[in-house]
C-alpha atoms as a PDB file:
ATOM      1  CA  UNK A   1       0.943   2.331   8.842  1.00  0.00           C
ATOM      2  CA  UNK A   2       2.391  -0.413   6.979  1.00  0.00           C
ATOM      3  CA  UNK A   3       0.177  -2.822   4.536  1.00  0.00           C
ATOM      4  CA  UNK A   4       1.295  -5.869   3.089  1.00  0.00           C
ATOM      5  CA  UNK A   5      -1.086  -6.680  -0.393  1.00  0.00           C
ATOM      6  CA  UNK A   6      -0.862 -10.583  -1.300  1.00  0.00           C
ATOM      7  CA  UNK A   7      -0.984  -9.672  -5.775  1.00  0.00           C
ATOM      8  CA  UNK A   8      -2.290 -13.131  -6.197  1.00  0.00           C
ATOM      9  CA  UNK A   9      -1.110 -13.358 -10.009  1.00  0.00           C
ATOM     10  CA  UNK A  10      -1.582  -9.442 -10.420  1.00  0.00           C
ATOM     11  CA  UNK A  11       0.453  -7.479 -12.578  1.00  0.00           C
ATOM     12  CA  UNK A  12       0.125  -3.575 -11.623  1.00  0.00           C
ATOM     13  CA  UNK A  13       1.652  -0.741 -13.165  1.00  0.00           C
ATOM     14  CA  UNK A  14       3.947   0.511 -10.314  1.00  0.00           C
ATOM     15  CA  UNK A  15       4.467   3.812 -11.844  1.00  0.00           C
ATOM     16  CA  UNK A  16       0.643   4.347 -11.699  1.00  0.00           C
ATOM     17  CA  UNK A  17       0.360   2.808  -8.434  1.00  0.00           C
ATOM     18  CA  UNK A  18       2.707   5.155  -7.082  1.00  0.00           C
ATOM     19  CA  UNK A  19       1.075   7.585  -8.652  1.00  0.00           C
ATOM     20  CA  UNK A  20      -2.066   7.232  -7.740  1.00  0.00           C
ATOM     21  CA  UNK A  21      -1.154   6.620  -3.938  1.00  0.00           C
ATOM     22  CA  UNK A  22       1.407  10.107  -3.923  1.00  0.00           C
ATOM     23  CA  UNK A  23      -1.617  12.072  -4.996  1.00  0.00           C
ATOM     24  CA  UNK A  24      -3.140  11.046  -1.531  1.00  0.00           C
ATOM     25  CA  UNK A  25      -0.656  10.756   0.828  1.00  0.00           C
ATOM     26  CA  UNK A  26       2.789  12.466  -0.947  1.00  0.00           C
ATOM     27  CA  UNK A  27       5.263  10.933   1.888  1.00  0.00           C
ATOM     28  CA  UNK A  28       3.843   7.277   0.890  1.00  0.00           C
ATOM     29  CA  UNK A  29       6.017   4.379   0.186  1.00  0.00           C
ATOM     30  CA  UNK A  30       5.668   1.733  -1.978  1.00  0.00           C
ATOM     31  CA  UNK A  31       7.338  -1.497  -3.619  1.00  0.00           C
ATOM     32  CA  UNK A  32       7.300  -4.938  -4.960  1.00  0.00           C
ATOM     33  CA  UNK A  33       8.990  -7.710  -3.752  1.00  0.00           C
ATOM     34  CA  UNK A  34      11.818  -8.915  -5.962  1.00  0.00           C
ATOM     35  CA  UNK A  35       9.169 -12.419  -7.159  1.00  0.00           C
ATOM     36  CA  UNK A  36       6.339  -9.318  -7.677  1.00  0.00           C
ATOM     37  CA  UNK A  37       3.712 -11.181  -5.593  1.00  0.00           C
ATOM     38  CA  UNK A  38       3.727  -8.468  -2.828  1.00  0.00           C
ATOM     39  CA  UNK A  39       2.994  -4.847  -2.229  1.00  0.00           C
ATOM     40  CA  UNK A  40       4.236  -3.100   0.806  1.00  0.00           C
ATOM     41  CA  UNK A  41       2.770  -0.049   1.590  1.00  0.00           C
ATOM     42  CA  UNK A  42       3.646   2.601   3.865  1.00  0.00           C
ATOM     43  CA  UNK A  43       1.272   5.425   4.445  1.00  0.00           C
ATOM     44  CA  UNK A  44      -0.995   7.090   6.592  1.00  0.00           C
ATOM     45  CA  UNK A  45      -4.054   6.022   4.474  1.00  0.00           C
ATOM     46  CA  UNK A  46      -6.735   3.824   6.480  1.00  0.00           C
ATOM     47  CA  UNK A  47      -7.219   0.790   4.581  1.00  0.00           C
ATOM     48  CA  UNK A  48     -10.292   1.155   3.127  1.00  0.00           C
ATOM     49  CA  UNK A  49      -8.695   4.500   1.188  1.00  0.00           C
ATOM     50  CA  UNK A  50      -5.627   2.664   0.389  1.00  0.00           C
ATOM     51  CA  UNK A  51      -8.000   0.169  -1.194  1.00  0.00           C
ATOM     52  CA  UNK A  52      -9.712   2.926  -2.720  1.00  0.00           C
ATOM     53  CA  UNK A  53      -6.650   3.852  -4.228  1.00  0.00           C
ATOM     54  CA  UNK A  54      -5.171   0.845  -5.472  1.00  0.00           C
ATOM     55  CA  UNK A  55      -8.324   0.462  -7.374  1.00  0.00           C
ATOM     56  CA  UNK A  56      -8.357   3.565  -8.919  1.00  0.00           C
ATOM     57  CA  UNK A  57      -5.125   2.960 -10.404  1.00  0.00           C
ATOM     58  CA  UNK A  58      -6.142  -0.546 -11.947  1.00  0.00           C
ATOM     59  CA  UNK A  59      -5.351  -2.624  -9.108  1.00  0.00           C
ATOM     60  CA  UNK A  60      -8.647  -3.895  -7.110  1.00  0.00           C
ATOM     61  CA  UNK A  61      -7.300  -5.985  -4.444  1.00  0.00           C
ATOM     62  CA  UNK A  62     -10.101  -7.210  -2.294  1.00  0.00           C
ATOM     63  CA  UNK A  63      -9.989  -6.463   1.577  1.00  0.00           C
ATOM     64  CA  UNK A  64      -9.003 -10.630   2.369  1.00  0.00           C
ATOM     65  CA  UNK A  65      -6.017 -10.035   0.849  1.00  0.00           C
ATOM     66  CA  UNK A  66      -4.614  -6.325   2.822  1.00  0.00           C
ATOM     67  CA  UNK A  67      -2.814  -7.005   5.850  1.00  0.00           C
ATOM     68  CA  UNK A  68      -2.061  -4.505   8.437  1.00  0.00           C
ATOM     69  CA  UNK A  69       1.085  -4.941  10.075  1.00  0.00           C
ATOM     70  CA  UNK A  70       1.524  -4.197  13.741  1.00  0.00           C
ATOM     71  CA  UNK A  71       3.264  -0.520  14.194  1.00  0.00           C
ATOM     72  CA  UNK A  72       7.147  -0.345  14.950  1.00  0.00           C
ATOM     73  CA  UNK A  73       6.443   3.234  16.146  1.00  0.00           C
ATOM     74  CA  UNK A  74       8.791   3.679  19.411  1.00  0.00           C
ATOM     75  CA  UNK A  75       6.946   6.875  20.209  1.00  0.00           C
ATOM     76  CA  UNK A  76      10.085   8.853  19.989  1.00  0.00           C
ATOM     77  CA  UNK A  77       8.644  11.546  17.688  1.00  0.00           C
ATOM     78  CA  UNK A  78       5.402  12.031  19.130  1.00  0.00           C
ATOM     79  CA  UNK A  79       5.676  15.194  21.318  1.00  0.00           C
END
């Protein structure tokens, strides 16, 4: 799944973002947009875990501000 987080002014440490969200899901994805005001996530989290783990690496992003993006999956690896 891929998230979009809206920073809103927030500064996180990427290197314990990443971090954090490897220890949980170690095929994860993660980066900043080049103005820093957006995290895009790629993982198989749900987002109440990825919340859980942005959080727990200093980053509390409330749930308003996580946005799901629709899946690009074409189905092609899936049996």
């Amino acid at each position: 799944m891929e998230f979009h987080v809206a920073l809103d002014g927030m500064h996180p440490d990427a290197g314990r973002l990443e971090d954090a969200l490897l220890a949980q899901d170690p095929a994860a994805v993660l980066d900043l947009d080049a103005e820093g005001t957006l995290l895009r996530v790629s993982t198989w989290l749900p987002a109440g875990d990825l919340l859980e783990v942005l959080a727990s690496a200093g980053c509390p992003v409330p749930e308003a501000r996580l946005r799901q993006l629709p899946s690009v999956c074409c189905g092609g690896c899936s049996g």
